[in-house]
Protein backbone atom coordinates (compact mmCIF):
# COMPACT_ATOMS: atom_id res chain seq x y z
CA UNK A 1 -19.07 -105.29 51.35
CA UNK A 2 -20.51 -107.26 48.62
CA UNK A 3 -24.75 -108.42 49.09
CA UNK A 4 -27.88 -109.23 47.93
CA UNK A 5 -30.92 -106.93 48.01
CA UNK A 6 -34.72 -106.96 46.76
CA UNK A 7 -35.07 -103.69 44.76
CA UNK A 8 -37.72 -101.39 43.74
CA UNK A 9 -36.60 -99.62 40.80
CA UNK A 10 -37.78 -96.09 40.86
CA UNK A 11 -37.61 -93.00 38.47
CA UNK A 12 -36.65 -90.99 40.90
CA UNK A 13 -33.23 -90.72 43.56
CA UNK A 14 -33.74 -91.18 47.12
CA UNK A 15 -30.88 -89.96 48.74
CA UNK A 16 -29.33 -90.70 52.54
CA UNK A 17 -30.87 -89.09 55.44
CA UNK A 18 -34.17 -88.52 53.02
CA UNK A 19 -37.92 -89.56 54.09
CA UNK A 20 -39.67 -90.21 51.27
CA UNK A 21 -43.53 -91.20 50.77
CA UNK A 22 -44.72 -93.65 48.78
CA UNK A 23 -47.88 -95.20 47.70
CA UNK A 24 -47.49 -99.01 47.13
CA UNK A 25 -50.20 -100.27 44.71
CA UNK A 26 -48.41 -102.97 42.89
CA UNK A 27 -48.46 -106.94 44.20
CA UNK A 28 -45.18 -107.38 43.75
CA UNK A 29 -43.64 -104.44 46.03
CA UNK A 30 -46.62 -105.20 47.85
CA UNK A 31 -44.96 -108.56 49.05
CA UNK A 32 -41.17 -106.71 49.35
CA UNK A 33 -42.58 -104.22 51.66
CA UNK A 34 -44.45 -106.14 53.82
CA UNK A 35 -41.19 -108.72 53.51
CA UNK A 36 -39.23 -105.75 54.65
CA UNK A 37 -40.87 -104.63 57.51
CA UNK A 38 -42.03 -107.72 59.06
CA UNK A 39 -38.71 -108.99 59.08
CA UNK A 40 -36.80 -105.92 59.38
CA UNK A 41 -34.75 -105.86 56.16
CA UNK A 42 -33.73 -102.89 54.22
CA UNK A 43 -34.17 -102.63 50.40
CA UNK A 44 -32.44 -100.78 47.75
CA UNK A 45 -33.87 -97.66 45.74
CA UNK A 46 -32.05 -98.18 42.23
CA UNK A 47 -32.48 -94.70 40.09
CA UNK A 48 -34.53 -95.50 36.65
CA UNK A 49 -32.64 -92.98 34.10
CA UNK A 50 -33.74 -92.58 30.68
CA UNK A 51 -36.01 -96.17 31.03
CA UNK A 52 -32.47 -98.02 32.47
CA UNK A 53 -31.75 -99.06 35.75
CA UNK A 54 -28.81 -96.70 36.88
CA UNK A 55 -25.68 -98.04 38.25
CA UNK A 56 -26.29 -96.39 41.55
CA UNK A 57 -29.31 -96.45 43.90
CA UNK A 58 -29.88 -95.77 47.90
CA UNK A 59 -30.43 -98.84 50.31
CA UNK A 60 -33.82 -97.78 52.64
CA UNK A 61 -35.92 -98.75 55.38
CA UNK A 62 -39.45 -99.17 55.94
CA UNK A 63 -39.72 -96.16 58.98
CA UNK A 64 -43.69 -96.06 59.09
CA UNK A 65 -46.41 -97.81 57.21
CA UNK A 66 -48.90 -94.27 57.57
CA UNK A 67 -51.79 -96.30 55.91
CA UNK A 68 -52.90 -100.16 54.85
CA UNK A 69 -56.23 -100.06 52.35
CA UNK A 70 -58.53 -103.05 52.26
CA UNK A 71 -57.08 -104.33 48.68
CA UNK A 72 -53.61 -104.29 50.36
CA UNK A 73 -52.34 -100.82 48.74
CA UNK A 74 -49.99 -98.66 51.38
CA UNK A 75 -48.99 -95.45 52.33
CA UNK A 76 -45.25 -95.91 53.57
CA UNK A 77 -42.30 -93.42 54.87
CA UNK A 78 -39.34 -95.15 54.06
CA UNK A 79 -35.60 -93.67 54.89
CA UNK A 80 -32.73 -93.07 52.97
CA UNK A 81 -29.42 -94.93 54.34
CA UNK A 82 -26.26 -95.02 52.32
CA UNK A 83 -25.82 -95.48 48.26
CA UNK A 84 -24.99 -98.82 46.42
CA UNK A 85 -23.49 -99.81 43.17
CA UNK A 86 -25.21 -102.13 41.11
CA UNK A 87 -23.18 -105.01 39.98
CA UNK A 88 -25.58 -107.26 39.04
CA UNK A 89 -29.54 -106.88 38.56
CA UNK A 90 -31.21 -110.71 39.86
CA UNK A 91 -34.46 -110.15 37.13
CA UNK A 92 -36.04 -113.43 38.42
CA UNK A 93 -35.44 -114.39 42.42
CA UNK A 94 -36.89 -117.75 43.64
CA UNK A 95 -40.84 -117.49 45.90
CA UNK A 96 -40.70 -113.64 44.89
CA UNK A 97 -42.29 -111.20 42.50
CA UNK A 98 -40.40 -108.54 43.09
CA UNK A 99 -37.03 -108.66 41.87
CA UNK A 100 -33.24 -108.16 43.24
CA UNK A 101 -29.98 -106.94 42.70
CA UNK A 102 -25.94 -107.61 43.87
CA UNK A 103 -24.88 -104.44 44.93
CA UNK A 104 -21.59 -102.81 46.83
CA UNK A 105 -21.48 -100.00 49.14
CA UNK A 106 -18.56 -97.54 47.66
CA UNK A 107 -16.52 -94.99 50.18
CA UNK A 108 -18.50 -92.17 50.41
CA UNK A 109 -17.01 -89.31 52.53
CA UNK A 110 -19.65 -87.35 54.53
CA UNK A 111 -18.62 -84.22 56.50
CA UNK A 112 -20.30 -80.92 56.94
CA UNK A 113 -18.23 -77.93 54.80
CA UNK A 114 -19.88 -74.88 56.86
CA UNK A 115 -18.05 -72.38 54.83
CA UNK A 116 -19.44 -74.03 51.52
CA UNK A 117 -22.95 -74.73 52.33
CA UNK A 118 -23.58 -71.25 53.61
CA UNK A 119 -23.00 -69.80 49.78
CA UNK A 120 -25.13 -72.38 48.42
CA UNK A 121 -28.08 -71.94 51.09
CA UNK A 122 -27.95 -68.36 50.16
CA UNK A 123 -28.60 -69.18 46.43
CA UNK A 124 -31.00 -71.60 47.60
CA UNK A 125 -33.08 -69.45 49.68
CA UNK A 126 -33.00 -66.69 46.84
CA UNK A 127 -33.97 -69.28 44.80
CA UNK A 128 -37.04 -70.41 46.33
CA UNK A 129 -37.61 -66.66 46.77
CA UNK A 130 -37.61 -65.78 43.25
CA UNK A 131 -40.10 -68.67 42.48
CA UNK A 132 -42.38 -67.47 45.25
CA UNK A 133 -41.95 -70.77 47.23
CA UNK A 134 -41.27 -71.78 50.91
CA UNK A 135 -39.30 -75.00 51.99
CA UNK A 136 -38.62 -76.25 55.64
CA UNK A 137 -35.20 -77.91 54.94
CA UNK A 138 -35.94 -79.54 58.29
CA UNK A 139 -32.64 -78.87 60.03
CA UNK A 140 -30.18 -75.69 61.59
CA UNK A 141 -28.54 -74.52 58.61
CA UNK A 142 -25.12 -75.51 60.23
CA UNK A 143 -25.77 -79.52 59.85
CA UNK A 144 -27.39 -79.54 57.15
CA UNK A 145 -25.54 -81.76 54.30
CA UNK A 146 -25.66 -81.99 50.46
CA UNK A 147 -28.28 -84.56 50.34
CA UNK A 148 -30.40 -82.18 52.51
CA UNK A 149 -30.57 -79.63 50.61
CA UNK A 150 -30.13 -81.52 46.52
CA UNK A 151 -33.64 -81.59 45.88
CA UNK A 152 -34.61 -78.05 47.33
CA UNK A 153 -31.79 -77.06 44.49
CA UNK A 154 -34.42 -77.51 40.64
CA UNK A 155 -32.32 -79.95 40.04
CA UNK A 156 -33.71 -82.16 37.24
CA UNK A 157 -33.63 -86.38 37.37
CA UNK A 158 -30.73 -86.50 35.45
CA UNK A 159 -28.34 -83.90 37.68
CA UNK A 160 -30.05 -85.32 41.26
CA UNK A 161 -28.72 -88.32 39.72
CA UNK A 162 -25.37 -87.11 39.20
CA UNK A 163 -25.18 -85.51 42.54
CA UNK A 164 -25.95 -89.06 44.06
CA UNK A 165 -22.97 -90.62 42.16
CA UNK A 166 -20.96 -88.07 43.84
CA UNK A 167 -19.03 -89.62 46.92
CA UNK A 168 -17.40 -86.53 48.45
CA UNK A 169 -19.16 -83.71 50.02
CA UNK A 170 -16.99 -81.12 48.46
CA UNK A 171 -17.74 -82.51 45.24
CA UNK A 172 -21.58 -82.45 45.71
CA UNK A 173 -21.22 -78.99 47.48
CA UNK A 174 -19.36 -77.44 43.87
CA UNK A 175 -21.81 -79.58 41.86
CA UNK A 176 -24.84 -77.87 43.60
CA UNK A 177 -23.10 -74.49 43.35
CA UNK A 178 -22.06 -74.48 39.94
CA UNK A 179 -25.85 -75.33 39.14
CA UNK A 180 -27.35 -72.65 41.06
CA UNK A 181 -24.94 -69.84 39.45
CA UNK A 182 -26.32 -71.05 36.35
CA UNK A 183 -29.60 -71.20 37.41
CA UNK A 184 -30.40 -68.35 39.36
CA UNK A 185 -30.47 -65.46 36.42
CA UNK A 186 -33.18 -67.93 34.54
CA UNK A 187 -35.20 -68.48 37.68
CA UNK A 188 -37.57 -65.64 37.54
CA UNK A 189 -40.15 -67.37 35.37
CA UNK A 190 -39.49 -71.06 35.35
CA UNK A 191 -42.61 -72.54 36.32
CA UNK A 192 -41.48 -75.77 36.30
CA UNK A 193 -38.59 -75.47 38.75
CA UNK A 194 -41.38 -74.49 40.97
CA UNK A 195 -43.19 -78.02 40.54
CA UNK A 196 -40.21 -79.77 41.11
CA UNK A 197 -39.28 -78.26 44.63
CA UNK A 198 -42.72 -78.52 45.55
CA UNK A 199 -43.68 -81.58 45.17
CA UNK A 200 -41.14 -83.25 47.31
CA UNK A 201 -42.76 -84.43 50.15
CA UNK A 202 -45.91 -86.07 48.62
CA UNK A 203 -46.96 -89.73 48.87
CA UNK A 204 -45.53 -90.49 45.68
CA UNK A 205 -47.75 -93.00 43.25
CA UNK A 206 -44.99 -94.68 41.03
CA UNK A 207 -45.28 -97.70 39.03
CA UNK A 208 -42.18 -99.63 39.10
CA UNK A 209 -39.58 -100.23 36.40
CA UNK A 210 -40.91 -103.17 34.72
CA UNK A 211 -37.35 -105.76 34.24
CA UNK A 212 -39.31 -107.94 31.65
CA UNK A 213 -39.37 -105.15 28.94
């Protein structure tokens, strides 16, 4: 299925199944959120890698609006649904500030590989314990998918991204364990991985990629 979606280009990667907070501050995804939700439309989440608009991205919906401020600004949950391609970025839609894209919706297989996801929680969890940090991954252990776990994994922007242009579980599942039998024997003093699996969670206060540069 081919369509066309407003966007809000982000440097981050939401993926399906994910709540993520945001803080809405500028007019233009002002309008597309309150566009969104009053009409009940979802919206794509296209990654921003390197200052470029990635050719994948995850379509969302607005699941709560937590908080409205007098000047307009938000505090929004929205919800990770499935990931898009990007065939064509719309820079300039008619009425709108905010700006849109033509987008696909490629086969991606989804189905829970107990035997595989067991190793890789294990690294996980020893992870987080070498780092001195605790995560709720918000499910049993036995449904818990890729994309529930990716950004528990100190993943950087560049490898969540990777994972997300992944579209079979095994392949995110040996992506994610490669990574963390890399990573764990450097993991005893990386502060940074601990910033990164931390802050997920937060109402996050990101200005959006800016099309007219």
């Amino acid at each position: 299925m081919i369509n066309f979606i407003p966007i809000f280009p982000l440097a981050l990667v939401v993926y399906p199944g994910e709540n993520l907070n945001l803080h809405i501050f500028e007019e233009r995804y002002k309008q597309l959120i309150n566009e969104c939700n009053s009409q009940k439309k979802n919206f794509g989440i296209p990654s921003v890698i390197n200052d470029n608009i990635g050719e994948f991205g995850t379509l969302v919906r607005v699941k709560n609006i937590a908080t409205v401020y007098p000047d307009g600004r938000m505090d929004i949950t929205v919800e990770g649904l499935n990931v898009f391609k990007v065939l064509e970025v719309i820079k300039d839609v008619p009425d709108k500030l905010y700006s849109g894209a033509i987008v696909n919706y490629p086969e991606n297989e989804i189905m829970l590989r107990a035997g595989m996801m067991n190793n890789i929680l294990s690294n996980i969890r020893e992870l987080h314990r070498l780092l001195k940090v605790t995560k709720d991954l918000k499910k049993p252990d036995e449904q818990l998918l890729s994309y529930d776990v990716a950004h528990h994994a100190g993943l950087n922007l560049e490898e969540e991204y990777e994972l997300l242009g992944l579209l079979r579980e095994d392949q995110r599942l040996e992506y994610l364990k490669r990574h963390l039998k890399k990573l764990l024997p450097l993991a005893g003093g990386i502060e940074s991985l601990k910033e990164r699996i931390q802050m997920n969670g937060h109402f996050k206060e990101l200005k959006g990629f800016n099309l007219d540069l």
